[in-house]
Structure formats: structure tokens, C-alpha cells
C-alpha atoms as a PDB file:
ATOM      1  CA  UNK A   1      19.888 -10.467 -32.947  1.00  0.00           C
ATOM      2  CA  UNK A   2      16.201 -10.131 -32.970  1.00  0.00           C
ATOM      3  CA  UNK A   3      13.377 -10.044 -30.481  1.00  0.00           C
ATOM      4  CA  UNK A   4      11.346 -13.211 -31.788  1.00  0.00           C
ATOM      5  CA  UNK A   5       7.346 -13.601 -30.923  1.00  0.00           C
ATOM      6  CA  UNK A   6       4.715 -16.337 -32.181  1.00  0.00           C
ATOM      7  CA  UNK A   7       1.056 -16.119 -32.879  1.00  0.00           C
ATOM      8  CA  UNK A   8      -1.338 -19.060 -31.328  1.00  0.00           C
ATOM      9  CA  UNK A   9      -4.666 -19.165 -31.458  1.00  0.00           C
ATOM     10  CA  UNK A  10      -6.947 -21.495 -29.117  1.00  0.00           C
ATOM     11  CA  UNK A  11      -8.648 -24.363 -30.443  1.00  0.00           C
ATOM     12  CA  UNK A  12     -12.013 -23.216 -31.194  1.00  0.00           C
ATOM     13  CA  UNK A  13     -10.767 -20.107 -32.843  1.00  0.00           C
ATOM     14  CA  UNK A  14     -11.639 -20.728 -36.465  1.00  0.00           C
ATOM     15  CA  UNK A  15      -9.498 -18.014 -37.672  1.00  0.00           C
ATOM     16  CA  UNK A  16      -7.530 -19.340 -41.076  1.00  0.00           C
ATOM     17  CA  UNK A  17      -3.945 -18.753 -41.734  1.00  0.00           C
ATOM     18  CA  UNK A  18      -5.472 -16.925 -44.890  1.00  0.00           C
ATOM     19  CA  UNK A  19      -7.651 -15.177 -43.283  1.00  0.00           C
ATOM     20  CA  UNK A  20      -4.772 -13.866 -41.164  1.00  0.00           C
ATOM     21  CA  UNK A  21      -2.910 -12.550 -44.020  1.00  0.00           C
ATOM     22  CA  UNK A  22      -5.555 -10.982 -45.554  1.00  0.00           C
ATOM     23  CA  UNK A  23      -6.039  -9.308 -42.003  1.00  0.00           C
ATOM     24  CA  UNK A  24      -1.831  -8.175 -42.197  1.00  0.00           C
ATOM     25  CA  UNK A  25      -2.333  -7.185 -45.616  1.00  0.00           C
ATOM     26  CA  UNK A  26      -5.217  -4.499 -44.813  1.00  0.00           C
ATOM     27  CA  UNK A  27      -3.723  -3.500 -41.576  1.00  0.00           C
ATOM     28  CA  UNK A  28      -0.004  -3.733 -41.515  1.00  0.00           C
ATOM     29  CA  UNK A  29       1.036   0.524 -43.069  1.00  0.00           C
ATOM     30  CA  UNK A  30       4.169   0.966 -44.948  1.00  0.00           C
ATOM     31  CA  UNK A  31       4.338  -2.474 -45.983  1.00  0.00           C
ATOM     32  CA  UNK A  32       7.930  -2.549 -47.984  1.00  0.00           C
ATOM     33  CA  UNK A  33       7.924  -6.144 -48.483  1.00  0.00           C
ATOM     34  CA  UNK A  34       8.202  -7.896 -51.932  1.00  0.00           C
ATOM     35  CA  UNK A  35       7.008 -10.759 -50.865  1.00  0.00           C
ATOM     36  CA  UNK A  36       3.633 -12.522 -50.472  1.00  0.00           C
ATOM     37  CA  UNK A  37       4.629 -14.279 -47.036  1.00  0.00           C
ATOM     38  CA  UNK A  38       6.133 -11.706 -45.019  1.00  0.00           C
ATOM     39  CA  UNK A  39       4.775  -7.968 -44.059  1.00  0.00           C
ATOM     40  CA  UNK A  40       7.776  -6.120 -43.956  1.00  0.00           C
ATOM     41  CA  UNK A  41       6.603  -2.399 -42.060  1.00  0.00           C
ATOM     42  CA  UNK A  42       8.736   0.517 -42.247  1.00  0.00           C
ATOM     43  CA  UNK A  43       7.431   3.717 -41.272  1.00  0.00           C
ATOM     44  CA  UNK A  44       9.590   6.537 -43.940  1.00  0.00           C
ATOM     45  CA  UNK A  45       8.899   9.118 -41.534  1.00  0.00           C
ATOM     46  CA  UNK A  46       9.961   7.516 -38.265  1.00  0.00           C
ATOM     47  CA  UNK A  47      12.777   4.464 -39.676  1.00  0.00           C
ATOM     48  CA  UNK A  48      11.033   2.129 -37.267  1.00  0.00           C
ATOM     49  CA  UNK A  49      10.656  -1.305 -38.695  1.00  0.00           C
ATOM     50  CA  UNK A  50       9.788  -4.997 -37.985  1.00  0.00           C
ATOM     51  CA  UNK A  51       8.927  -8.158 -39.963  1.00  0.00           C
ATOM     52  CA  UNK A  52       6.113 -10.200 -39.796  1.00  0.00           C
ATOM     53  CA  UNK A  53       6.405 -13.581 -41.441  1.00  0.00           C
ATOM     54  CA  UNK A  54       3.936 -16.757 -42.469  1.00  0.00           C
ATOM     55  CA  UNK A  55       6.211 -19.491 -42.121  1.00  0.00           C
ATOM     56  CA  UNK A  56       5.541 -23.183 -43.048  1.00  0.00           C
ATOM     57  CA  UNK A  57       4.144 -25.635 -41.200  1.00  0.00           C
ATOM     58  CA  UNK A  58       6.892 -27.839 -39.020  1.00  0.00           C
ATOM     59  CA  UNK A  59       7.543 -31.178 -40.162  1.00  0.00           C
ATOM     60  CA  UNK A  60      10.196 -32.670 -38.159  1.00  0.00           C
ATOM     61  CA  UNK A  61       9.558 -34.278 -35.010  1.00  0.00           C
ATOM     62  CA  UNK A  62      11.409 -32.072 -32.812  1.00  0.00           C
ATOM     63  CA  UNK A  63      10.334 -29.233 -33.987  1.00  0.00           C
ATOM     64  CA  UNK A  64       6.675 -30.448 -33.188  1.00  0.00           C
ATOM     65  CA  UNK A  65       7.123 -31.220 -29.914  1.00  0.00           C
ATOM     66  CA  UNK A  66       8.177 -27.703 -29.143  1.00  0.00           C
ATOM     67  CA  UNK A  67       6.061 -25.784 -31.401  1.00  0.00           C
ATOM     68  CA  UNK A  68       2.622 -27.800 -32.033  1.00  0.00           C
ATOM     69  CA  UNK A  69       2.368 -29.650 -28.717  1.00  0.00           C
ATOM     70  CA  UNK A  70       0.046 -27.394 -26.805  1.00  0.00           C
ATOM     71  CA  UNK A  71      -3.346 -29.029 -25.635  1.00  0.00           C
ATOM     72  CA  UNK A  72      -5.521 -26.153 -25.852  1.00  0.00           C
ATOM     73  CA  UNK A  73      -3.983 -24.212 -28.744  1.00  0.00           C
ATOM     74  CA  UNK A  74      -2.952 -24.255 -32.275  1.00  0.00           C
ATOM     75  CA  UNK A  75      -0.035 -22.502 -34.177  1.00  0.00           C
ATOM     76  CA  UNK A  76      -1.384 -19.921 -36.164  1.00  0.00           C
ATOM     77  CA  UNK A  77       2.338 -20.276 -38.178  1.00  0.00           C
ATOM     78  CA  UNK A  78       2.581 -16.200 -37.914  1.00  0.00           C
ATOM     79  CA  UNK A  79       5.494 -14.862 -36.229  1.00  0.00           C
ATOM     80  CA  UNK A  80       7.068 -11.125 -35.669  1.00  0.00           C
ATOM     81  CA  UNK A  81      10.602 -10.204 -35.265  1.00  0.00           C
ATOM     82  CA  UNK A  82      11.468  -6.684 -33.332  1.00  0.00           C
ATOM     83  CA  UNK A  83      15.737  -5.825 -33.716  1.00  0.00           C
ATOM     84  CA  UNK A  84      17.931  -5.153 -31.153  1.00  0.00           C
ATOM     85  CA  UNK A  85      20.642  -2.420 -31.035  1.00  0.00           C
ATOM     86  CA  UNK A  86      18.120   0.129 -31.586  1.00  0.00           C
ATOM     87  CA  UNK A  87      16.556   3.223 -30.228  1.00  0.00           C
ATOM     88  CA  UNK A  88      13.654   3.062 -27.252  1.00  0.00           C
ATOM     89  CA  UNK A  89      10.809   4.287 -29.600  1.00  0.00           C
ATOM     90  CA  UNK A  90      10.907   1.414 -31.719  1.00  0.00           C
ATOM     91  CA  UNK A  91       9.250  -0.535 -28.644  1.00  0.00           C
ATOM     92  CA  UNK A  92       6.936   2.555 -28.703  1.00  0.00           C
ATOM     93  CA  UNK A  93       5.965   2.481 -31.869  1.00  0.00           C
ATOM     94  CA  UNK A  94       6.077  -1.623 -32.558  1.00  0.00           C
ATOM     95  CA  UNK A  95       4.877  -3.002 -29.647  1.00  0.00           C
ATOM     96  CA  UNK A  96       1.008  -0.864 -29.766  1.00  0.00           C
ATOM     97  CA  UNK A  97       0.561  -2.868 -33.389  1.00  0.00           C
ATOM     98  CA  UNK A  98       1.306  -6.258 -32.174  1.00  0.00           C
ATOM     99  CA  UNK A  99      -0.799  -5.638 -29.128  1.00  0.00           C
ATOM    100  CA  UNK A 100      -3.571  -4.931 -31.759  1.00  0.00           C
ATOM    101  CA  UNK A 101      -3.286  -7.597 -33.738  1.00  0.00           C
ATOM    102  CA  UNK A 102      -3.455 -10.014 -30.569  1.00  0.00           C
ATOM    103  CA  UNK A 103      -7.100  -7.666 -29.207  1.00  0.00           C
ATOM    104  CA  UNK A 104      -8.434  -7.934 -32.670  1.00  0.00           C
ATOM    105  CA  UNK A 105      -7.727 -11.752 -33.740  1.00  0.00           C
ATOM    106  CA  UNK A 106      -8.258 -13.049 -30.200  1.00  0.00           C
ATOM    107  CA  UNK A 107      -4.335 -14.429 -30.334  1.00  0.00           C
ATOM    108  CA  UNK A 108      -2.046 -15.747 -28.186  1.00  0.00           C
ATOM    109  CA  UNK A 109       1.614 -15.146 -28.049  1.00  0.00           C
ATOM    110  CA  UNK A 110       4.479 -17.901 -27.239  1.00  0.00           C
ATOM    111  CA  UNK A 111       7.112 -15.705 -25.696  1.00  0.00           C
ATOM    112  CA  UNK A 112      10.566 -17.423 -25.877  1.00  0.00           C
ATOM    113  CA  UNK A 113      12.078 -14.856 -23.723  1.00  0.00           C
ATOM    114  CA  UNK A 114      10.081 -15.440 -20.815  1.00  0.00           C
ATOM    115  CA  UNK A 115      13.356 -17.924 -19.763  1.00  0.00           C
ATOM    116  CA  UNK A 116      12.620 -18.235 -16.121  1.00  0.00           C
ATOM    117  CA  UNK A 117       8.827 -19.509 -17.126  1.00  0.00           C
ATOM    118  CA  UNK A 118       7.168 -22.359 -18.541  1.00  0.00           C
ATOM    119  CA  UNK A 119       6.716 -21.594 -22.384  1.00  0.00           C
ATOM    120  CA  UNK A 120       3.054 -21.481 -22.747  1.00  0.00           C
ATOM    121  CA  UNK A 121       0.978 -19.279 -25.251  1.00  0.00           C
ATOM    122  CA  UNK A 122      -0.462 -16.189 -23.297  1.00  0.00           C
ATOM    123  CA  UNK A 123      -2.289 -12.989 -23.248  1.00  0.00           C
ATOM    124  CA  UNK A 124       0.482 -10.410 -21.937  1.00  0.00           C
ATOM    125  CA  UNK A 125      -0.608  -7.284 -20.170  1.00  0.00           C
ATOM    126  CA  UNK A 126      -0.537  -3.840 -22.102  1.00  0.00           C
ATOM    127  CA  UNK A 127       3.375  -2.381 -22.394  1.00  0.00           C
ATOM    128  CA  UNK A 128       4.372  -5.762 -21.297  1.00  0.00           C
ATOM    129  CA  UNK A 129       5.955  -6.808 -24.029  1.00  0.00           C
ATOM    130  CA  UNK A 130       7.180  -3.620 -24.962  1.00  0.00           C
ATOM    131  CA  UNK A 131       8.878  -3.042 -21.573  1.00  0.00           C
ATOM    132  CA  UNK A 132      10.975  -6.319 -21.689  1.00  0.00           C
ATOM    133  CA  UNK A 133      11.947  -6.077 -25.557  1.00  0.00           C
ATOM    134  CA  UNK A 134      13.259  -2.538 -23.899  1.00  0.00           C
ATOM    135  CA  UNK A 135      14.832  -3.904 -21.065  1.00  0.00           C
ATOM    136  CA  UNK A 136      16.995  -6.370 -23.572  1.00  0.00           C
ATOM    137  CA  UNK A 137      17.503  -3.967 -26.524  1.00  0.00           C
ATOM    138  CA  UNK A 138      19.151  -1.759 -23.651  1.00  0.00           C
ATOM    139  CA  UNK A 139      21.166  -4.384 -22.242  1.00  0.00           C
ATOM    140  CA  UNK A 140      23.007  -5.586 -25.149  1.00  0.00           C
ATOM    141  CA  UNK A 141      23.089  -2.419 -26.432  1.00  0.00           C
ATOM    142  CA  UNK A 142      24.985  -1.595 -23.415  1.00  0.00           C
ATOM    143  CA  UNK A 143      27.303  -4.288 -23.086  1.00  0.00           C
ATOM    144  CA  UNK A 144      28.347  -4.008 -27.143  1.00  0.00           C
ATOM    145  CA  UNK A 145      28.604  -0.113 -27.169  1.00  0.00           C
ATOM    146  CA  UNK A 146      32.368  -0.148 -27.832  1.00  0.00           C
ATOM    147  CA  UNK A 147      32.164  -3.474 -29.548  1.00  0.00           C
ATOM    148  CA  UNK A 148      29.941  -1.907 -32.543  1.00  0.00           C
ATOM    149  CA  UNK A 149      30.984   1.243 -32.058  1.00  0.00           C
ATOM    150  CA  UNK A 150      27.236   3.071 -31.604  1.00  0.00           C
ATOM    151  CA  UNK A 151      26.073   6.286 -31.487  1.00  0.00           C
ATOM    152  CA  UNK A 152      24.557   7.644 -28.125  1.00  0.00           C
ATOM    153  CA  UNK A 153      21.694   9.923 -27.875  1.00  0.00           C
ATOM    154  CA  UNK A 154      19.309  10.518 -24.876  1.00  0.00           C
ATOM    155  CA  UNK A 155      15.808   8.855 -24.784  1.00  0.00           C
ATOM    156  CA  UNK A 156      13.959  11.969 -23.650  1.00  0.00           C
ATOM    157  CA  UNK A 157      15.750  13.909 -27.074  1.00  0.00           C
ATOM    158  CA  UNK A 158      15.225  10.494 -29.058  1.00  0.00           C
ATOM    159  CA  UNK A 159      11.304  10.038 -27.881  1.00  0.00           C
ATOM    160  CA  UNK A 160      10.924  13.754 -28.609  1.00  0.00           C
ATOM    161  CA  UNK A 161      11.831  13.831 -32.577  1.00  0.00           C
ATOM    162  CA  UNK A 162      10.266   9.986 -32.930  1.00  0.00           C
ATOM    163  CA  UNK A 163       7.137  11.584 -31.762  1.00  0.00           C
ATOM    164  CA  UNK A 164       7.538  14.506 -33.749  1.00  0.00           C
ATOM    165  CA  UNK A 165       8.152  12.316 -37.025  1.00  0.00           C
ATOM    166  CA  UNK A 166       5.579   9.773 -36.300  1.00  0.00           C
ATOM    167  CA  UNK A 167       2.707  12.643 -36.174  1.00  0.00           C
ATOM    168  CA  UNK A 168       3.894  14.783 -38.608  1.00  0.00           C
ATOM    169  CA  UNK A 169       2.152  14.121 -41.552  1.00  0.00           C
ATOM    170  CA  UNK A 170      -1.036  14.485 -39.661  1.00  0.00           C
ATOM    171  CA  UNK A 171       0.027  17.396 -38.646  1.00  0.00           C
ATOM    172  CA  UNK A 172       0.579  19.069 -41.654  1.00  0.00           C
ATOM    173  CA  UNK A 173      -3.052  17.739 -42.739  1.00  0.00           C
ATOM    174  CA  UNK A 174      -4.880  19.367 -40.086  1.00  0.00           C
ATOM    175  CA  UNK A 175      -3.745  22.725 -40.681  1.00  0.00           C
ATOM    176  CA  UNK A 176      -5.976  24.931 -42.836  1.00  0.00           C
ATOM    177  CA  UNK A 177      -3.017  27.874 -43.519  1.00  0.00           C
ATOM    178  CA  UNK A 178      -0.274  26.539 -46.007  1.00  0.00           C
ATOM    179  CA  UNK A 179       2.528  25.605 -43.262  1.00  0.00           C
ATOM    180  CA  UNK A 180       5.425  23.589 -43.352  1.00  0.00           C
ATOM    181  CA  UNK A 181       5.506  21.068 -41.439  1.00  0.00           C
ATOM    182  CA  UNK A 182       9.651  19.946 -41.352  1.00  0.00           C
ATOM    183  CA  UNK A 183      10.620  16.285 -40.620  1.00  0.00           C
ATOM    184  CA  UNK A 184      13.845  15.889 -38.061  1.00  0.00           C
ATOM    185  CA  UNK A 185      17.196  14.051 -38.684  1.00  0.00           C
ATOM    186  CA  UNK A 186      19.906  13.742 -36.732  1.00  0.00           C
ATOM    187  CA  UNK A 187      23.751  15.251 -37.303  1.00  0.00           C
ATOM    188  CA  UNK A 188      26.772  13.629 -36.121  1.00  0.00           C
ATOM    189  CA  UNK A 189      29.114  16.699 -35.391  1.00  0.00           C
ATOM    190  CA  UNK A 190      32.778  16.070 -36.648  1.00  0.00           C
ATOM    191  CA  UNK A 191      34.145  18.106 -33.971  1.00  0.00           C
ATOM    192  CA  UNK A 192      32.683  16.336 -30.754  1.00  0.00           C
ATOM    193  CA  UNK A 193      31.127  13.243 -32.187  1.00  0.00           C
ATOM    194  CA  UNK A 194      27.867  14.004 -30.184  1.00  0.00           C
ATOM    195  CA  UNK A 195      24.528  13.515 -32.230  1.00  0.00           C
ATOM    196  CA  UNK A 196      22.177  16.726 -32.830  1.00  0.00           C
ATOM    197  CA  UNK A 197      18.703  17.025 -34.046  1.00  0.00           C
ATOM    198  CA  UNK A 198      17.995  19.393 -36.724  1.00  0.00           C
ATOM    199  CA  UNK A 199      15.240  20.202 -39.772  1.00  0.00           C
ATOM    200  CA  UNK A 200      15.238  22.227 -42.706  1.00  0.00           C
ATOM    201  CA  UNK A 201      13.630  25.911 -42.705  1.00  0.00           C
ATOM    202  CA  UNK A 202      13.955  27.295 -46.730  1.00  0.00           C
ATOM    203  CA  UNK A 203      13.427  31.293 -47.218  1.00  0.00           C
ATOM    204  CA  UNK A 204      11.761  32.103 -44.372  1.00  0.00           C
ATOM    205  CA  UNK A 205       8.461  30.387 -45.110  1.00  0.00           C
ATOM    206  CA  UNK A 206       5.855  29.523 -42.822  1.00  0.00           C
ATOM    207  CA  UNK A 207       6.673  26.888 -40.814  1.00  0.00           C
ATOM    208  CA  UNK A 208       5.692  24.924 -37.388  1.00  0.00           C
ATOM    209  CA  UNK A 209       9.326  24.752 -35.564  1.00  0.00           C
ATOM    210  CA  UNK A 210       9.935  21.927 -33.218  1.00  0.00           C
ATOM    211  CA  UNK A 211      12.758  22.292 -30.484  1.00  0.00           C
ATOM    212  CA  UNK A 212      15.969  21.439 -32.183  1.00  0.00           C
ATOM    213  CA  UNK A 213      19.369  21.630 -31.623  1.00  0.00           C
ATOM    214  CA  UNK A 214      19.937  22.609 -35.357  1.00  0.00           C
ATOM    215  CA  UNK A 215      17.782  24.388 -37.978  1.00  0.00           C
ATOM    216  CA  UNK A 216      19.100  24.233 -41.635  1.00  0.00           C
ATOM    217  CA  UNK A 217      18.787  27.413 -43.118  1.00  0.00           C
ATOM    218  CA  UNK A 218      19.106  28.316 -46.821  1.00  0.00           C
ATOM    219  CA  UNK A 219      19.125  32.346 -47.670  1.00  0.00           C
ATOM    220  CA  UNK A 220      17.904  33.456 -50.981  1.00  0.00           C
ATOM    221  CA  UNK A 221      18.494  37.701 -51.277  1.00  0.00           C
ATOM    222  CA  UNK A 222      19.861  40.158 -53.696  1.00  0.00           C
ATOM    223  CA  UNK A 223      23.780  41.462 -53.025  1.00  0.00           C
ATOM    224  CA  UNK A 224      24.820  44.356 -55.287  1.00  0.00           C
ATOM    225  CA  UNK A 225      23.512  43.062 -58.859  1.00  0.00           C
ATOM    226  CA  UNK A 226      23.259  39.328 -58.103  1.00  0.00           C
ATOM    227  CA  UNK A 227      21.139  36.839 -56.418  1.00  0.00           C
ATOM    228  CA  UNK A 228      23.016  34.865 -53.240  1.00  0.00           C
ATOM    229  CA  UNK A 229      21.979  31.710 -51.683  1.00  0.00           C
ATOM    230  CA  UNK A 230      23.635  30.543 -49.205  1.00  0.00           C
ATOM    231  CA  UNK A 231      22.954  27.546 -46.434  1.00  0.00           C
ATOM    232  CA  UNK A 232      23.935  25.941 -43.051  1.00  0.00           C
ATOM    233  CA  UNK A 233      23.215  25.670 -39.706  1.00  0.00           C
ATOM    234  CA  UNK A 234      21.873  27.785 -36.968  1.00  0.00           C
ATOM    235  CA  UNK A 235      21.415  27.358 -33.496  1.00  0.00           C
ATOM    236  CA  UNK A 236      17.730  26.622 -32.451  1.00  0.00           C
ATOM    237  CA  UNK A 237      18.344  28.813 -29.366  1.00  0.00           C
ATOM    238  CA  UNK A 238      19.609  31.569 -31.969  1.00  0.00           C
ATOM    239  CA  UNK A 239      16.727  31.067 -34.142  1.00  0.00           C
ATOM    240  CA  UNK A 240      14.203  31.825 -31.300  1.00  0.00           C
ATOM    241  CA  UNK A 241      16.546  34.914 -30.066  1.00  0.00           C
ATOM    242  CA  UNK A 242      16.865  37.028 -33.053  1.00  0.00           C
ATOM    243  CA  UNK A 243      13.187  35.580 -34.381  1.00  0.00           C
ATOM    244  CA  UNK A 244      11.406  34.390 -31.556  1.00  0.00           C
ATOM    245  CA  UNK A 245       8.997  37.924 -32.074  1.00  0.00           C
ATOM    246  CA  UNK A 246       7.734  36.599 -35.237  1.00  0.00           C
ATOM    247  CA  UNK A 247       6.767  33.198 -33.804  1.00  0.00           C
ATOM    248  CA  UNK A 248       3.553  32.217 -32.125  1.00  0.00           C
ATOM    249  CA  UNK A 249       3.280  29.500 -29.498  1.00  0.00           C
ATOM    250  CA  UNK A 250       1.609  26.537 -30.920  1.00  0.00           C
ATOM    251  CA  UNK A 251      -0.264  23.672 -29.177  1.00  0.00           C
ATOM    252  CA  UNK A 252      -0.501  20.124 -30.491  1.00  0.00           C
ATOM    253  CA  UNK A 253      -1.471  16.968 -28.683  1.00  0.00           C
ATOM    254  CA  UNK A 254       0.332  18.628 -25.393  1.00  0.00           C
ATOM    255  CA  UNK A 255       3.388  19.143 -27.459  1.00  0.00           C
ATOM    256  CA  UNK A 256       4.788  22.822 -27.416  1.00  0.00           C
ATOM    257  CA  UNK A 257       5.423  23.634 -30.686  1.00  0.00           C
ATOM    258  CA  UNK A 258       6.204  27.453 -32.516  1.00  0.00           C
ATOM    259  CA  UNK A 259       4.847  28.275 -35.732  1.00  0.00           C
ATOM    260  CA  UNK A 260       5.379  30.972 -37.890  1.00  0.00           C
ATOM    261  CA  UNK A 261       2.752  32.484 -40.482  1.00  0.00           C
ATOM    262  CA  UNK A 262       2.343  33.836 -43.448  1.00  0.00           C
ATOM    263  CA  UNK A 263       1.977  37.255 -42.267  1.00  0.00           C
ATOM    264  CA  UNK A 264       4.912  37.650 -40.066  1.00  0.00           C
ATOM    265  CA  UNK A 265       6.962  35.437 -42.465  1.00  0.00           C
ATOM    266  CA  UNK A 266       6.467  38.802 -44.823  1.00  0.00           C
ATOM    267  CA  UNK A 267       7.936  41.071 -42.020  1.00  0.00           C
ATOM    268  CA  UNK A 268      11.480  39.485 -41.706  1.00  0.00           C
ATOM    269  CA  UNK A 269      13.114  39.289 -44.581  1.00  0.00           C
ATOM    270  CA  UNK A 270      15.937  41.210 -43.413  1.00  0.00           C
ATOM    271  CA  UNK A 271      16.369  39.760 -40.391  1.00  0.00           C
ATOM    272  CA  UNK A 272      16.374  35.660 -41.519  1.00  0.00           C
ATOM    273  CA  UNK A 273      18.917  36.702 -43.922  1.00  0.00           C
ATOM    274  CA  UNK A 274      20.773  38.200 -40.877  1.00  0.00           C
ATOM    275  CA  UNK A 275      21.341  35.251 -39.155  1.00  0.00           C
ATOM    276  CA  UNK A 276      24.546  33.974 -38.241  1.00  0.00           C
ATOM    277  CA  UNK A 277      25.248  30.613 -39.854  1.00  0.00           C
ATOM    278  CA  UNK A 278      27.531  28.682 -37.994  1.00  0.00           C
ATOM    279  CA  UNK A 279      29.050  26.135 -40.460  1.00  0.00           C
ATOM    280  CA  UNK A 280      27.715  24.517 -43.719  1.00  0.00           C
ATOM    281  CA  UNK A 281      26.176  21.069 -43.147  1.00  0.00           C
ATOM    282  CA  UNK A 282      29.599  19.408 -45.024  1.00  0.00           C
ATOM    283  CA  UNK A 283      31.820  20.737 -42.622  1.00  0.00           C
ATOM    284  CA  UNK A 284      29.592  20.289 -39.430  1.00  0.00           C
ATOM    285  CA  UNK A 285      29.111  16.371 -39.656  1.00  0.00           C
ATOM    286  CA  UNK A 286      27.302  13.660 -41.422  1.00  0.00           C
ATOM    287  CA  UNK A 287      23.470  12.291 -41.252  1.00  0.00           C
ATOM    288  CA  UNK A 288      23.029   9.478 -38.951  1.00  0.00           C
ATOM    289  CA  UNK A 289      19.650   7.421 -40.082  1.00  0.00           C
ATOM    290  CA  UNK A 290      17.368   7.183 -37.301  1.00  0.00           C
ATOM    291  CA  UNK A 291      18.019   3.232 -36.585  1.00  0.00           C
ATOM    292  CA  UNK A 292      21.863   3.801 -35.964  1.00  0.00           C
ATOM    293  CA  UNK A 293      22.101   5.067 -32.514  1.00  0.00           C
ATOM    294  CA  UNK A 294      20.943   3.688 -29.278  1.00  0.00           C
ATOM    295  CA  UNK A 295      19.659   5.152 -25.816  1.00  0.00           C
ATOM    296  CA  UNK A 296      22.555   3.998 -23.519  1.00  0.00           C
ATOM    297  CA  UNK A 297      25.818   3.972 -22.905  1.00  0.00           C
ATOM    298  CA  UNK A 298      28.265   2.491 -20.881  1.00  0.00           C
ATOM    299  CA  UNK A 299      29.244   4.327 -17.663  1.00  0.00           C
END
């Protein structure tokens, strides 16, 4: 089940169906597609994902009469397809490219899911779009929940580690200090079934912290005559209680953030390797990928 949206193009615009892939091709990031007529984007850091596709021409009659029957515009034969059944911030993250590609080609969109109007190829205002494709992603989502047996997590916790994810890597560019920079995955717990957000600290390196419910752990220090290493999971809320005097606040694009440096990673040895871990990440739960849970839930 798929959120389905086609490209037009008015008369005069001389814009070729070439020249449109060419356009997708230089534009469209993470492109996983294999193949020459479709732009398959899938962001690695973020698991959003939608499909782009140059379709033939219609031949039969009927399908004419629906598709190519508009006085003042002409099919460009590019579509987009946006899933259902999936967490808010793929409209977030989606919905800004398609906009662009509509500003920047001077496009139209037929909307099939404008039911209660008169199909026509439009502009639509900003968020437009993205606000409906939310409305009905929530909606079914909602009314299969049991059904398909999905995974629940809030949008305000969801939003958060999307947004974290999406500007990570550009994150970790702008800093001049060597920093880690962790992404965030979510943990279904065995116990309680309720999904968690965690990332990965190693050895008490520098590292920017993002609130978690989770941080992965792995100790490295000598015991008697031999090395141990051990790993699991720690609270965040522990993390910043036993550690929290080693961390500095940290500011980026309004988002609170700690980070830890090099300096004060040197002073607490002792005490990372004090931490309580709570269970190993076997016995806690299993990884959910970031596509398999959804914002509601039926009351």
C-alpha cells in the first residue's frame, strides 16, 4: 500500500523526459537502484526510502483518457511512490525532495488521493502533501496495528533520533576535535516489548551523546594479570549521573546535545569501567530497523 503521486508539466514547458532523468540522476542521494528507469533513494543513516519511476507511455484507450487527457498539460511519465505503515519522519524527510523537484522543474502533480476533488494536475502548498500522506499512513496504520502486529513508538522520541540520524554525518564533519559522532537504533526489550533508543559508546572515547534511553557500553581494563572486556547496556539517565561531570553541554542546530572530550575522556577511566551494566544486548531484546514501527496505536 503506497502513497502514489504523478509529475505533469504544462504545455509550453519544454522540459524532456530525458532531461528529467538526467535531473533525478544528479539530484536524487543514496540512489540504491539497479536500474536505469527508476531512482530508488534510501538514506543508510535514516532507513527512509521512496521510489521514483519513468514509466512508459500509455497506450490503451482507457488509460488515456484518465492519464493524457488534460488540455493544458502533458504527462511528464515520472511518478513517486511514498509507503504506508511507516514512521512520521518519512513524510519529513520525503516530502521536502518532491517539493523540490516540483520548485525546480516547474511541475505539476496529479494527486489521486485528493478523492473528494476533481483530479486535475496542481501546485500544492508547502507540507501539503506531506501532511495528508501523514494523515493516511496514520490511519491505516491505526486500524491494522493488531492485524500486522507493529511496533509502537512515540513521534516526539521517533522525530528526535530521525533528526539525529539524518544530520549526523554533518555533524561529525564540522567538528575540528576527533569526536564520535554515534548513530541511534532502536531495541525491542524482551521483557516489556516496548521499543528503546540506544547508540554505541566504545572505551570511553570522545563522543557527542544524544538523549537515549540506552547507551551500549563496551569496557576494556586490566583484572589481576588479564585484559577484560566486557559490554551491555546502561541507562542514559545513569550515564549522565555517575558521568555527567565529565560532559559539556553542546549546542547544535537548537538541539541539546553533551559531548565529551579528549581531555576529560583521560580523567575517567575508573569510573566508565564502574558503571553498572544492566544486561548484555542478547538478553535485553532484538534490533528493530528503523522502517518497522509506526507512531500510533490503537486506544
Amino acid at each position: 500500500m503506497s502513497y502514489d503521486l504523478y509529475f505533469y508539466k504544462r504545455k509550453e514547458n519544454k522540459l524532456t523526459e530525458q532531461e528529467f532523468a538526467n535531473y533525478l540522476t544528479k539530484t536524487i542521494r543514496f540512489n540504491n537502484s539497479e536500474f536505469e528507469r527508476q531512482w530508488d533513494y534510501e538514506n543508510p543513516e535514516t532507513g527512509v526510502y521512496f521510489l521514483i519511476d519513468w514509466n512508459d507511455p500509455n497506450t490503451e484507450q482507457e488509460e488515456i483518457e484518465i492519464w493524457d487527457s488534460f488540455a493544458e498539460f502533458d504527462n511528464t511519465n515520472f511518478s513517486c511512490s511514498i509507503n504506508f505503515f511507516r514512521p512520521q519522519y518519512f513524510g519529513l524527510e520525503v516530502f521536502p525532495i518532491i517539493e523540490r523537484i516540483a520548485d525546480e522543474l516547474d511541475l505539476y502533480i496529479l494527486n489521486p488521493q485528493n478523492f473528494d476533488e476533481v483530479e486535475m494536475p496542481k501546485k500544492f502548498p508547502k507540507q501539503y502533501l506531506e501532511a495528508q500522506w501523514t494523515e493516511h499512513n496514520d490511519q491505516v496504520s491505526e486500524e491494522h496495528f493488531n492485524e500486522m502486529s507493529f511496533n509502537f513508538m512515540s513521534p516526539e522520541k521517533s522525530n528526535g533520533m530521525w533528526w539525529f540520524n539524518l544530520h549526523r554525518t554533518e555533524l561529525q564533519e564540522s567538528l575540528i576535535e576527533d569526536i564520535f559522532v554515534p548513530g541511534l537504533f532502536v531495541i525491542k526489550s524482551n521483557d516489556d516489548e516496548q521499543l528503546y533508543t540506544a547508540c554505541v559508546w566504545l572505551e570511553h572515547i570522545p563522543i557527542i551523546l544524544p538523549q537515549v534511553d540506552y547507551v551500549i557500553i563496551k569496557k576494556k581494563y586490566k583484572k589481576l594479570f588479564k585484559i577484560v572486556e566486557e559490554d551491555g547496556l546502561v541507562p542514559y539517565a545513569n550515564i549522565i549521573n555517575k558521568l555527567g561531570v565529565f560532559f559539556e553541554e553542546f549546542s547544535y542546530a537548537g538541539q541539546n546535545l553533551k559531548v565529551l572530550r579528549q581531555n576529560n575522556a583521560d580523567k575517567m577511566t575508573a569510573e566508565f569501567n564502574a558503571l553498572k551494566i544492566i544486561s548484555s544486548v542478547k538478553d535485553f531484546g532484538s534490533g528493530v530497523k528503523l522502517d518497522k514501527f509506526v507512531n500510533v496505536k490503537p486506544d
